[in-house]
Protein backbone atom coordinates (compact mmCIF):
# COMPACT_ATOMS: atom_id res chain seq x y z
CA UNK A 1 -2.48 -39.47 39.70
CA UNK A 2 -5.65 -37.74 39.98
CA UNK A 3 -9.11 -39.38 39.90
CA UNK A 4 -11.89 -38.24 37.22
CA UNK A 5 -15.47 -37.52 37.45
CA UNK A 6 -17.01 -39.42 34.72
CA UNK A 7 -20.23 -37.61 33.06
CA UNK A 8 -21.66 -37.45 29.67
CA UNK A 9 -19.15 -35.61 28.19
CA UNK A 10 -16.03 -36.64 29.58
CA UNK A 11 -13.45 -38.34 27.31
CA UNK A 12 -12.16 -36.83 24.00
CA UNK A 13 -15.11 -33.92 24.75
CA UNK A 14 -14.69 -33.24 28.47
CA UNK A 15 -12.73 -30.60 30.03
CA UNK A 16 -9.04 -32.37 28.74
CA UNK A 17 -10.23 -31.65 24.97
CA UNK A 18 -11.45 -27.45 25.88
CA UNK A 19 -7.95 -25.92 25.78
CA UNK A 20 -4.71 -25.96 25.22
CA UNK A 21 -2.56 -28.72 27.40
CA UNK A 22 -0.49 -26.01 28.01
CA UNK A 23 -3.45 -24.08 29.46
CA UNK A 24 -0.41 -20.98 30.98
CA UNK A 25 0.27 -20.81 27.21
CA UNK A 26 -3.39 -19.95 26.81
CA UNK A 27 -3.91 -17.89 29.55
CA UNK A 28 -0.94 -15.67 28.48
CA UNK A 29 -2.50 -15.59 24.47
CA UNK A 30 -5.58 -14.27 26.15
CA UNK A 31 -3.83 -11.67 27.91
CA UNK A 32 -1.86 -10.60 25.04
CA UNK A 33 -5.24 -10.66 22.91
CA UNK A 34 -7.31 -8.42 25.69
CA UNK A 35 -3.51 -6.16 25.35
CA UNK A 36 -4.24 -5.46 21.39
CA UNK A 37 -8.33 -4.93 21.95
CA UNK A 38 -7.72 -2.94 25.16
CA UNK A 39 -5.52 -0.92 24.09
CA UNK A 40 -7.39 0.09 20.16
CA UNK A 41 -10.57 0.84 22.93
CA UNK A 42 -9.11 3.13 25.15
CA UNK A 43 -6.56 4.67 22.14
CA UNK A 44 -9.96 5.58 20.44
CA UNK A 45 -11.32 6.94 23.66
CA UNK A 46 -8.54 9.64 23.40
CA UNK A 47 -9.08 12.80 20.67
CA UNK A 48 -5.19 13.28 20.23
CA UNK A 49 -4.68 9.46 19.48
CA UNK A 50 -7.75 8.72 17.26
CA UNK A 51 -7.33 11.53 15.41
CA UNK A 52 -3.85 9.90 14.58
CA UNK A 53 -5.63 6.62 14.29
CA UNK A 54 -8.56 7.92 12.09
CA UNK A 55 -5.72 9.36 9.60
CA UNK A 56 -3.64 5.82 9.34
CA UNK A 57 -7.10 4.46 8.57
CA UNK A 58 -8.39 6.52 5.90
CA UNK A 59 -4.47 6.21 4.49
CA UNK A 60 -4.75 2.74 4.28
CA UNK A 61 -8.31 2.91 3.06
CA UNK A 62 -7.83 4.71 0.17
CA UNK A 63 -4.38 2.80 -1.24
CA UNK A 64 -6.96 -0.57 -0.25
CA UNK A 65 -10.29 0.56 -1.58
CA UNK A 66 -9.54 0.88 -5.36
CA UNK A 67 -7.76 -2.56 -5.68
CA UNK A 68 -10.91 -4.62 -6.53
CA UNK A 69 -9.99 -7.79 -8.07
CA UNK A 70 -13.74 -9.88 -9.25
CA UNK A 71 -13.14 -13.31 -7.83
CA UNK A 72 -11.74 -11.55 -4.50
CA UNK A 73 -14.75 -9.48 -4.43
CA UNK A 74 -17.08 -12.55 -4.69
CA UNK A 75 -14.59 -14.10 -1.89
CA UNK A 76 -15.48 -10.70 0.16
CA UNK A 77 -19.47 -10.81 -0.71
CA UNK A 78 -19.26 -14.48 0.70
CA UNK A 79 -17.69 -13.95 3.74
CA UNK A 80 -20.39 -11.16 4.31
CA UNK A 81 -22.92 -13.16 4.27
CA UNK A 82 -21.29 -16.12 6.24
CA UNK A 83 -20.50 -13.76 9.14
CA UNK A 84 -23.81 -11.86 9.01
CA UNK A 85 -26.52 -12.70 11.52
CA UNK A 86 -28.57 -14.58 8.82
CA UNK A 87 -25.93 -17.31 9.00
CA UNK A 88 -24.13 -16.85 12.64
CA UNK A 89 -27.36 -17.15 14.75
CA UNK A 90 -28.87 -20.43 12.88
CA UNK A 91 -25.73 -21.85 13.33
CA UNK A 92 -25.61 -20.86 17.04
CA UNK A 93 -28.74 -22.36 17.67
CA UNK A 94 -27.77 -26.02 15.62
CA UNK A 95 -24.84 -26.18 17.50
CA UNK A 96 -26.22 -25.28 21.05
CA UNK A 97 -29.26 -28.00 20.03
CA UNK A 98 -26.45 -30.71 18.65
CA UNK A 99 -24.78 -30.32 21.71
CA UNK A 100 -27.78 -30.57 24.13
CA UNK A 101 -28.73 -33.78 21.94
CA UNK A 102 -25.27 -35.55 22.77
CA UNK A 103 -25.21 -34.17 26.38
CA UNK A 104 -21.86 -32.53 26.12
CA UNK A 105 -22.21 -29.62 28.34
CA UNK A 106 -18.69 -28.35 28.65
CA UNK A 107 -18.96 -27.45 24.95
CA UNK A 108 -22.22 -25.90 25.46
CA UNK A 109 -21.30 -23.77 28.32
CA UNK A 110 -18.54 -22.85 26.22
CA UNK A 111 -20.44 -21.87 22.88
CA UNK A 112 -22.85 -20.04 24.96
CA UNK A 113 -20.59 -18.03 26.91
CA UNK A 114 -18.33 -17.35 23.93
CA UNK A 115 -21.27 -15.77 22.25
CA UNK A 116 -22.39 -14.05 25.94
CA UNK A 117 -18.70 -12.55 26.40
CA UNK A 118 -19.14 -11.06 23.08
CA UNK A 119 -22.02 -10.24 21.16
CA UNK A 120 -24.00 -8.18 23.99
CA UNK A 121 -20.69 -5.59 23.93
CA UNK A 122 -20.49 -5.21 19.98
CA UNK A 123 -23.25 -3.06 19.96
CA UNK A 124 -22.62 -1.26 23.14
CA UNK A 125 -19.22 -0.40 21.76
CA UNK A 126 -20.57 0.63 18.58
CA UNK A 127 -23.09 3.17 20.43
CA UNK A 128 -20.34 4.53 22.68
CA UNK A 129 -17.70 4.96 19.79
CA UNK A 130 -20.07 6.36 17.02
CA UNK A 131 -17.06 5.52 14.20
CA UNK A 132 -18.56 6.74 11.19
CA UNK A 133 -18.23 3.79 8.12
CA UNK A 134 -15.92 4.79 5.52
CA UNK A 135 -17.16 6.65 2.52
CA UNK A 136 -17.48 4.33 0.29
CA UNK A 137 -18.14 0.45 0.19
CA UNK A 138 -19.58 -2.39 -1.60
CA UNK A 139 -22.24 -3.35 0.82
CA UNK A 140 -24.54 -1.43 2.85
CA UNK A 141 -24.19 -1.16 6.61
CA UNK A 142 -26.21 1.20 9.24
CA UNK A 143 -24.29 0.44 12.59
CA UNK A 144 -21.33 2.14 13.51
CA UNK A 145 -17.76 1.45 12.55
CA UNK A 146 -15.82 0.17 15.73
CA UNK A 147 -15.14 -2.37 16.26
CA UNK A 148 -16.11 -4.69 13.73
CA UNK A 149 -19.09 -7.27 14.47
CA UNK A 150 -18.64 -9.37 11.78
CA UNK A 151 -14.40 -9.83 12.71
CA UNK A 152 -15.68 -10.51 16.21
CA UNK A 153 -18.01 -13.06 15.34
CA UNK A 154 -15.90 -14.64 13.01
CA UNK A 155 -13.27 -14.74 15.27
CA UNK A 156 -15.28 -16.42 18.23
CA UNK A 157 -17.61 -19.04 16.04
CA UNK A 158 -14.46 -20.61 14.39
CA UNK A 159 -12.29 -20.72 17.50
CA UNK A 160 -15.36 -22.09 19.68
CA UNK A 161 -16.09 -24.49 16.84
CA UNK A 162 -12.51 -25.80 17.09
CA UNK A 163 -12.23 -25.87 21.10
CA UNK A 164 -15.74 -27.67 20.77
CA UNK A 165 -14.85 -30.36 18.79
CA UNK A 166 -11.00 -31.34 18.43
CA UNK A 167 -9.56 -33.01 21.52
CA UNK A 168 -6.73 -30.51 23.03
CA UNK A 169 -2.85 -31.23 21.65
CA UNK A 170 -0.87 -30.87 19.31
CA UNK A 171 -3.45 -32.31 16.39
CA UNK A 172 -5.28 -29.86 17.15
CA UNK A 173 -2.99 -27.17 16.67
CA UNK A 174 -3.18 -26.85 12.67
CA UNK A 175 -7.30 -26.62 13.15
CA UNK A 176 -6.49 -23.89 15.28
CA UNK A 177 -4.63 -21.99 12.71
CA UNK A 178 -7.25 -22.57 10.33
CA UNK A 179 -9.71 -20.93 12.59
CA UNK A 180 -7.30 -17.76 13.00
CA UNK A 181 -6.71 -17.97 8.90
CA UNK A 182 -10.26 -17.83 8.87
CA UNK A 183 -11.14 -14.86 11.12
CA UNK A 184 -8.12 -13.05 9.53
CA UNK A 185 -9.42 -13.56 5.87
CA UNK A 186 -12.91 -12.40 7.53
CA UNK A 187 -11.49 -9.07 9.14
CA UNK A 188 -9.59 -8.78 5.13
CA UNK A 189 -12.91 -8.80 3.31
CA UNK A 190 -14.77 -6.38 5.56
CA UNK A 191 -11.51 -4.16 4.69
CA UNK A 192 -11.59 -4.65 1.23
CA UNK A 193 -15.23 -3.87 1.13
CA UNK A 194 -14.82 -1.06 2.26
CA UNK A 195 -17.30 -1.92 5.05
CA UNK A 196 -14.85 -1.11 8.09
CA UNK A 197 -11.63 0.38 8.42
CA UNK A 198 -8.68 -1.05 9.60
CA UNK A 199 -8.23 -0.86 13.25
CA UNK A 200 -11.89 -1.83 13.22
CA UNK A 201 -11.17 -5.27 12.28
CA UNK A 202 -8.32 -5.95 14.40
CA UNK A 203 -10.11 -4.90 17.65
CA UNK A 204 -13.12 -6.89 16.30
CA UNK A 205 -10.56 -9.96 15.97
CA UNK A 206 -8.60 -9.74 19.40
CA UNK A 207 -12.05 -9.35 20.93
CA UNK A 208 -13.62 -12.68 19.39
CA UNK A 209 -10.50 -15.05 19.70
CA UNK A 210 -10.33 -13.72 23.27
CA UNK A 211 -13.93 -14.25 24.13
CA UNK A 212 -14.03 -17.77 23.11
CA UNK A 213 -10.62 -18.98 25.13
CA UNK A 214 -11.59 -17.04 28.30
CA UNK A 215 -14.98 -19.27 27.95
CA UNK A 216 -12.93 -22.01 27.65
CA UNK A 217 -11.14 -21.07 30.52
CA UNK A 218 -13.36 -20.34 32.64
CA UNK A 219 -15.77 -23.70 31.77
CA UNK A 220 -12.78 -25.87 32.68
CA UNK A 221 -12.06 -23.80 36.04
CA UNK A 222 -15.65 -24.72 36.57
CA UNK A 223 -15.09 -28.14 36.02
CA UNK A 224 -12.21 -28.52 37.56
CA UNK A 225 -13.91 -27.86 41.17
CA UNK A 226 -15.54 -31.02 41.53
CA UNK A 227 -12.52 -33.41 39.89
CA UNK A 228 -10.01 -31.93 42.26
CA UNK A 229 -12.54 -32.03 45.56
CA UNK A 230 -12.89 -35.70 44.58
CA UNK A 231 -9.36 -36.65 44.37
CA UNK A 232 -8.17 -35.20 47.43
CA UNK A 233 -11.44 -37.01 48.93
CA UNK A 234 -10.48 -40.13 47.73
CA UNK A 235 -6.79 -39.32 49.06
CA UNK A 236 -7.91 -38.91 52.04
CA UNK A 237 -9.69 -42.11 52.45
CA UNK A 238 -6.90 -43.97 51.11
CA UNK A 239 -4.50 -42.41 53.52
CA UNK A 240 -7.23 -43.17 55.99
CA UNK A 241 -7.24 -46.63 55.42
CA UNK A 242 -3.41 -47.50 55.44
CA UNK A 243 -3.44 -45.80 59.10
CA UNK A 244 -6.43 -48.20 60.41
């Protein structure tokens, strides 16, 4: 049995509560997640194969566009505004200052590296892409198409929030399908707005979710340095001690 560094936010929010108990599990998701965005980024680096992508999208654009449905489209007009920066960055910052306050800085690190691993590329990609926006949509947008900012974001703010602040196991596990329901019905509305097409959303998506686990990840690798140097430390000296 190993011995544990206690600090201010050990417990139900120290490393044990950041991922997965099965952290493999997670490592493989993440892998399979970097897979699906990897391969959308390099498929639309390739005329042959975005051509064929561009025509599935504007297929499944126009059979989408034309269903509008008014309590759906107030459901899409919210979710705009929850994932647009008016809403994501205030939040950001209460969360970040919430978790100063309580001196948990496992979930900091993580909240701020989710949003590091992320939000910096969105607009790089955009600029090296240069997707045009579909012809049409209900809201206005002046960025580029791919991938999808407000799928990315939505995808790494509801994961993070959940990896934050629900102790790792199987409790945790219907939260964590929330958080994916959440991002999917987010990447959905930007659709049905017309706002982004398709494959824009589902890069934006595997992008997110994977950001926030591989901060996870890579926080409790980080913490996991000191925990392990002191139990073999305190090993030793036991071992030491029986042989005196």
């Amino acid at each position: 049995m190993t011995a544990s560094v206690h600090t201010p936010d050990d417990g139900h929010h120290g490393v044990e509560a950041l991922l997965l108990h099965d952290h493999p599990r997670a490592v493989r998701f993440v892998v399979l997640l970097w897979i699906i965005a990897g391969t959308l980024f390099v498929a639309m680096a390739i005329p042959p194969v975005r051509d064929a992508i561009y025509a599935f999208d504007e297929q499944l654009y126009d059979w989408i566009y034309p269903i509008k449905w008014g309590p759906l489209t107030v459901l899409a007009h919210a979710m705009a505004f929850i994932g647009s920066a008016w809403l994501v960055w205030p939040l950001r910052a209460v969360v970040a200052v919430y978790l100063s306050v309580r001196r948990r800085w496992a979930g900091l690190a993580v909240w701020l590296l989710a949003a590091a691993l992320s939000d910096p590329f969105i607009g790089i990609l955009k600029a090296a892409y240069g997707r045009p926006r579909p012809p049409v949509a209900l809201v206005e947008s002046v960025t580029a198409a791919f991938p999808s900012g407000h799928a990315t974001a939505g995808a790494v703010v509801a994961l993070s929030l959940v990896i934050i602040f629900v102790p790792a196991g199987p409790a945790r596990r219907n939260l964590e399908i929330a958080a994916a329901a959440f991002a999917f019905v987010m990447a959905g509305s930007r659709v049905y707005l017309g706002a982004h097409w398709f494959t824009d959303v589902v890069a934006g998506v595997a992008f997110g979710a994977a950001s926030a686990i591989v901060a996870a990840i890579i926080v409790e690798r980080f913490r996991a340095v000191p925990r392990i140097t002191e139990a073999a430390a305190t090993g030793y000296g036991a071992a030491g001690s029986g042989d005196s």
